[in-house]
C-alpha atoms as a PDB file:
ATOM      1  CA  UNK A   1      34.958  27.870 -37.422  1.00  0.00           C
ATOM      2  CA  UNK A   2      37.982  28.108 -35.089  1.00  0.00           C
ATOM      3  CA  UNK A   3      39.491  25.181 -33.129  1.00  0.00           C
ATOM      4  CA  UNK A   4      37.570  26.549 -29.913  1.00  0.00           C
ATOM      5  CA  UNK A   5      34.516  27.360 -31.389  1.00  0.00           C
ATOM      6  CA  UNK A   6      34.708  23.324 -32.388  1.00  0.00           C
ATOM      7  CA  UNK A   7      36.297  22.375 -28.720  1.00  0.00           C
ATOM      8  CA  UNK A   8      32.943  24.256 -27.369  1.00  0.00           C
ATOM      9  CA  UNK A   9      30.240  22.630 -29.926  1.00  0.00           C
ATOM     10  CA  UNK A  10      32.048  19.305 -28.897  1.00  0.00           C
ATOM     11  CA  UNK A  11      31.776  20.178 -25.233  1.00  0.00           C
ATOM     12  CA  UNK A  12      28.177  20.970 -25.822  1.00  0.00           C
ATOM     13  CA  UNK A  13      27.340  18.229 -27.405  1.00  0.00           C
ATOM     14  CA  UNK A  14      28.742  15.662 -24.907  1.00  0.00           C
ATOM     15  CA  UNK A  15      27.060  16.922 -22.037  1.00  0.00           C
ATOM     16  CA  UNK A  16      23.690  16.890 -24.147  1.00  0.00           C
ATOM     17  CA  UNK A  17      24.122  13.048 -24.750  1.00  0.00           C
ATOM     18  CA  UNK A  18      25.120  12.806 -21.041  1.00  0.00           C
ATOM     19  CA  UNK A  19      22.107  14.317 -19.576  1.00  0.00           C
ATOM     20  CA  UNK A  20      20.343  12.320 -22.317  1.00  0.00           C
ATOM     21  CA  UNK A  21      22.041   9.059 -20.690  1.00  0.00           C
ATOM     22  CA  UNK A  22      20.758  10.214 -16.867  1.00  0.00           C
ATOM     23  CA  UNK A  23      17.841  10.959 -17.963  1.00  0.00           C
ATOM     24  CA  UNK A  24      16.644   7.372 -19.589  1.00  0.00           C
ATOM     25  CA  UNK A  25      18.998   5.576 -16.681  1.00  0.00           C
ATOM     26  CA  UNK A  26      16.452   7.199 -13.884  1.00  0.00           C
ATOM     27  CA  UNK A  27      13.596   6.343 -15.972  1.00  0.00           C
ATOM     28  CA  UNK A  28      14.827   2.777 -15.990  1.00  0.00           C
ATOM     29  CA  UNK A  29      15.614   2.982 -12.624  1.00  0.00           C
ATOM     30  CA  UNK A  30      11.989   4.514 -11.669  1.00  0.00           C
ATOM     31  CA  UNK A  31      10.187   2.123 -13.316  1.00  0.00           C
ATOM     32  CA  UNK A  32      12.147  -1.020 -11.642  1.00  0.00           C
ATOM     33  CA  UNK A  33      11.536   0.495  -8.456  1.00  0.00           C
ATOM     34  CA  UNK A  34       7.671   0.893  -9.508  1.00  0.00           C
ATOM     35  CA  UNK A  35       7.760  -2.524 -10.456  1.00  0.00           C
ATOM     36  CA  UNK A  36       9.079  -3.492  -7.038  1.00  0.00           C
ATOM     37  CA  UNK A  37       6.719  -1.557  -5.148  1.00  0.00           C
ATOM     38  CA  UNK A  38       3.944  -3.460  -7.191  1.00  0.00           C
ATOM     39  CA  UNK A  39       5.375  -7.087  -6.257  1.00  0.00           C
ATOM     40  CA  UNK A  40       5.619  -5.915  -2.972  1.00  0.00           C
ATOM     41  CA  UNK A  41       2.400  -5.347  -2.217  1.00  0.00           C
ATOM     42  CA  UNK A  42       0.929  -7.867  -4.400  1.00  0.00           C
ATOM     43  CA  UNK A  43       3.158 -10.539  -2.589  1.00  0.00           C
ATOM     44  CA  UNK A  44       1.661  -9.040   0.876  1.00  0.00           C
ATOM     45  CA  UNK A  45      -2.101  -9.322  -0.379  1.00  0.00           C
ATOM     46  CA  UNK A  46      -1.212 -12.910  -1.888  1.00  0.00           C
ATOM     47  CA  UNK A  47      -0.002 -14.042   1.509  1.00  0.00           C
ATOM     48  CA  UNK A  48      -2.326 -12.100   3.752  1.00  0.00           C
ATOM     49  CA  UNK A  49      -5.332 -14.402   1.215  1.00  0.00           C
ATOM     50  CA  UNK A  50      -3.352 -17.817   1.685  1.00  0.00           C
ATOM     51  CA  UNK A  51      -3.082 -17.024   5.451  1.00  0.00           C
ATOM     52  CA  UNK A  52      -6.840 -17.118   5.532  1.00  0.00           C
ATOM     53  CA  UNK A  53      -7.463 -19.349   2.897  1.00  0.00           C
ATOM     54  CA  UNK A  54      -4.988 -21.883   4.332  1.00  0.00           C
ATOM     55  CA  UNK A  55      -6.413 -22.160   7.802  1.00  0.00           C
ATOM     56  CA  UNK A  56      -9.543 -22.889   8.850  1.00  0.00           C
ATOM     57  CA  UNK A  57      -9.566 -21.589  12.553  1.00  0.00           C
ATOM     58  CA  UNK A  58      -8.276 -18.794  10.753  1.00  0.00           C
ATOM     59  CA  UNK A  59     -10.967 -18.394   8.365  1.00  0.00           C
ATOM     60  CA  UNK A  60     -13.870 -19.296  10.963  1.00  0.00           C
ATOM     61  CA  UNK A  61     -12.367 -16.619  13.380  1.00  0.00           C
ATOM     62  CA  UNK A  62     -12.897 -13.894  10.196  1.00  0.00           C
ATOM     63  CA  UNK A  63     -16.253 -15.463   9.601  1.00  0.00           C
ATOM     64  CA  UNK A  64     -17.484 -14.709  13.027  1.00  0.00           C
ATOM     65  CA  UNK A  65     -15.578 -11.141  12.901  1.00  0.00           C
ATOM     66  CA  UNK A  66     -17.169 -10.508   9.640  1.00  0.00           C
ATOM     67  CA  UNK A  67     -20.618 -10.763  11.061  1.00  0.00           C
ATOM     68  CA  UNK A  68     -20.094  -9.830  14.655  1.00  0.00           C
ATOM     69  CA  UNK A  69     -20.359 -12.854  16.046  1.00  0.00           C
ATOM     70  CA  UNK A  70     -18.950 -13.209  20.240  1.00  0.00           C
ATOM     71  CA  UNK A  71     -15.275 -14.527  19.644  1.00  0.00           C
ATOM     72  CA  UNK A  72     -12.978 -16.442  21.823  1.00  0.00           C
ATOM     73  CA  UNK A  73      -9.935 -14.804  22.858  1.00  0.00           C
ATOM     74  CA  UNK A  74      -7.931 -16.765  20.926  1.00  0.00           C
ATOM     75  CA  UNK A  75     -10.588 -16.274  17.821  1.00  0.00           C
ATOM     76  CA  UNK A  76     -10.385 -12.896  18.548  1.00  0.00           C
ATOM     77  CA  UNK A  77      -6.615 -12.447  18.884  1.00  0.00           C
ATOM     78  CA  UNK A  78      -6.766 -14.344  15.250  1.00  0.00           C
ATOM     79  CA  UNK A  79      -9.130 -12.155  13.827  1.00  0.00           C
ATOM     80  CA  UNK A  80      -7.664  -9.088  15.064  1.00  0.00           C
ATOM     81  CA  UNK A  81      -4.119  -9.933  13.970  1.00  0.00           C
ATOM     82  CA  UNK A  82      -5.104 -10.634  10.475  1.00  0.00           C
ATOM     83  CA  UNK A  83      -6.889  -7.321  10.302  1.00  0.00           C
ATOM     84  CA  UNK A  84      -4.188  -5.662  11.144  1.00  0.00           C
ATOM     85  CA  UNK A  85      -1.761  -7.512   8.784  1.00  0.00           C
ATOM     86  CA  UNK A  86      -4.785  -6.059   6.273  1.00  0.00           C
ATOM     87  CA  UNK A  87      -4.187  -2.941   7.847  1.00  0.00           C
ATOM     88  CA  UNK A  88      -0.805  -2.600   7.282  1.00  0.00           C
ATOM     89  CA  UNK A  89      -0.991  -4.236   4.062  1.00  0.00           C
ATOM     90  CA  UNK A  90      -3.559  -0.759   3.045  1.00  0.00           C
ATOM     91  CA  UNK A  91      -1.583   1.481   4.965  1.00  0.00           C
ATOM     92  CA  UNK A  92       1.314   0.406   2.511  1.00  0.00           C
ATOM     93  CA  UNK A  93      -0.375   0.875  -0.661  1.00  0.00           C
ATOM     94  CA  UNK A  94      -1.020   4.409   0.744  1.00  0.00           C
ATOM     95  CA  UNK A  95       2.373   5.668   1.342  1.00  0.00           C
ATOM     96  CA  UNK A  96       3.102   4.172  -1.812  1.00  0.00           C
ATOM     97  CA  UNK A  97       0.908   6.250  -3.583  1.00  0.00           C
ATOM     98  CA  UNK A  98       1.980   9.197  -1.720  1.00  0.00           C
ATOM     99  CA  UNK A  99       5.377   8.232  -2.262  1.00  0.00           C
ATOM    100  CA  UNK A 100       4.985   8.236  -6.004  1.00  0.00           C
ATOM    101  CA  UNK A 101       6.007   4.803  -6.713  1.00  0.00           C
ATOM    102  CA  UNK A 102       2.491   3.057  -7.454  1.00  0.00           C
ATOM    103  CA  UNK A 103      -0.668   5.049  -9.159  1.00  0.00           C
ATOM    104  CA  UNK A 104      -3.414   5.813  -7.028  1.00  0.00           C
ATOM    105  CA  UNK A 105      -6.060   3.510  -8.748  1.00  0.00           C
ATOM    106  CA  UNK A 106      -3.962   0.550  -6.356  1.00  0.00           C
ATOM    107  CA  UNK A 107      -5.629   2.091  -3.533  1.00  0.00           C
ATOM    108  CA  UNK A 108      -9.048   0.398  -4.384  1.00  0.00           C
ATOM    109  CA  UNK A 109      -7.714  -3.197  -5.117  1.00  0.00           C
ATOM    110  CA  UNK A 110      -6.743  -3.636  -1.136  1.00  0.00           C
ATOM    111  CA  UNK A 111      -9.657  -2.353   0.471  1.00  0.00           C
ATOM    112  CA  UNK A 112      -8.918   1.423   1.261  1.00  0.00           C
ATOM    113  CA  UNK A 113     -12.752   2.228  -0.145  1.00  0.00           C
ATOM    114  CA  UNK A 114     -15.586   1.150  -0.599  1.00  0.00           C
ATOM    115  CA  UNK A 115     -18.253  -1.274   1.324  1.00  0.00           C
ATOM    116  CA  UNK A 116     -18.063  -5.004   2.924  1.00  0.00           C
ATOM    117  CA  UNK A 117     -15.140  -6.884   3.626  1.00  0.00           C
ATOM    118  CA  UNK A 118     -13.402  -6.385   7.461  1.00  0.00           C
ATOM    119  CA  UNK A 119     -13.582  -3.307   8.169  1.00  0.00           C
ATOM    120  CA  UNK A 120     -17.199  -3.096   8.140  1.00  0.00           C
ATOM    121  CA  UNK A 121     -17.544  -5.825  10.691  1.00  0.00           C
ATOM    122  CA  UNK A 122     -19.463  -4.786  14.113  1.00  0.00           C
ATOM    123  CA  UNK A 123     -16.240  -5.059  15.954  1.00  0.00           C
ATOM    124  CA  UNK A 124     -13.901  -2.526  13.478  1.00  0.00           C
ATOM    125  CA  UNK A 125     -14.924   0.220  14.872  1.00  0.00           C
ATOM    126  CA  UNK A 126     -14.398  -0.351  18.187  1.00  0.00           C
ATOM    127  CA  UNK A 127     -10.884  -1.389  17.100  1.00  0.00           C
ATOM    128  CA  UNK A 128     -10.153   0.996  15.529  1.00  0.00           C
ATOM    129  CA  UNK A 129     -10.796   3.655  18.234  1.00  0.00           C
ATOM    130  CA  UNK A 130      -7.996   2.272  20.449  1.00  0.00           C
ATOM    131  CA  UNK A 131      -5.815   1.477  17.816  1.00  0.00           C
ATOM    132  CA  UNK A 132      -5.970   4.073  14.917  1.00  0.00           C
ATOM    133  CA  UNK A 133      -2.901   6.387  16.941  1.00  0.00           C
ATOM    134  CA  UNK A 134      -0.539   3.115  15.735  1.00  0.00           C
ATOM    135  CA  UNK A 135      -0.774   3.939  12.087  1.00  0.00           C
ATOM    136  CA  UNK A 136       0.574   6.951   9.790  1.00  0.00           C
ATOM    137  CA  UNK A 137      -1.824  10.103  10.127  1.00  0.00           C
ATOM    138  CA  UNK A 138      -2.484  11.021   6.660  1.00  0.00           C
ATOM    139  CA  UNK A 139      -3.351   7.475   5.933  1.00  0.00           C
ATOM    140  CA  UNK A 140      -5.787   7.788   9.250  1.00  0.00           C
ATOM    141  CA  UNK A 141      -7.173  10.795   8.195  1.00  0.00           C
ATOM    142  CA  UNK A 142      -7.308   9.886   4.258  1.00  0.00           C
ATOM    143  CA  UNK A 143      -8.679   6.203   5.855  1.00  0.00           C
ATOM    144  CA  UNK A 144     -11.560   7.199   7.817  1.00  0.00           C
ATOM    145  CA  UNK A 145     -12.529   9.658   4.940  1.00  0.00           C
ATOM    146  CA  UNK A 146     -12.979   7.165   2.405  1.00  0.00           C
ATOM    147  CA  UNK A 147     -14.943   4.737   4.351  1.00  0.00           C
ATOM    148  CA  UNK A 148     -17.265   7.126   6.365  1.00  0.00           C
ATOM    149  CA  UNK A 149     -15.262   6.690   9.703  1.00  0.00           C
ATOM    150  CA  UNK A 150     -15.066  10.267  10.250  1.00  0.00           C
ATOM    151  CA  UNK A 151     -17.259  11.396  13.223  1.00  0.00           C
END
């Protein structure tokens, strides 16, 4: 083998090892930012629960939106804020997931399907009529599909 045949091998072989070296430091990196994403929206379920949990004109206010019970203004104004922190809080997870940074199965642990909870209260609806332009389309679209909001 002559010297430049080596030089080239050589060559070859360090940019292997350095592509090798990306490679596993944008796993790493993926995976911490996957991780973040997770505590993230974890922290904003934990907090949006306490909230509730924590006050009971809170609580009462989501009792009587729960089962469509006349509010108050200010009840009202309570319950509606905290359904929209919910809101957000789903609307998150979804661009997440679209985003590629959390797997899609963390779309059913914050209330994006299924039955019960909020968003099946007597008043969503009507909420959500006026209000649904505020939020990301394909999560509005994917949203009302899921939970049978589509007209």
């Amino acid at each position: 083998m002559s010297g430049k045949s080596i030089r080239q091998a050589a060559t070859a072989v360090g940019v292997i090892l350095s592509l090798l070296f990306v490679g596993m430091e944008l796993r790493q990196n993926t995976l911490s930012v996957r991780a973040t994403a997770l505590n993230d929206l974890a922290t904003g379920s934990r907090d949006w629960t306490m909230a509730i949990a924590s006050s009971p004109e809170l609580a009462a206010s989501m009792v009587d939106w729960l089962v469509g019970q006349d509010l108050e203004s200010t009840e009202r104004l309570m319950a509606i804020s905290t359904v929209i922190a919910l809101l957000r809080n789903v609307e998150n997870v979804f661009l997440q997931v679209q985003a590629g940074a959390v797997d899609e199965s963390a779309l059913f642990s914050y209330g994006f399907s299924g039955t019960g909870g909020p968003f099946d209260s007597p008043f969503f609806a009507e909420y959500w009529a006026g209000t649904k332009g505020n939020y990301n389309p394909d999560f509005v679209l994917a949203f009302e599909a899921e939970r049978g909001l589509v007209n």
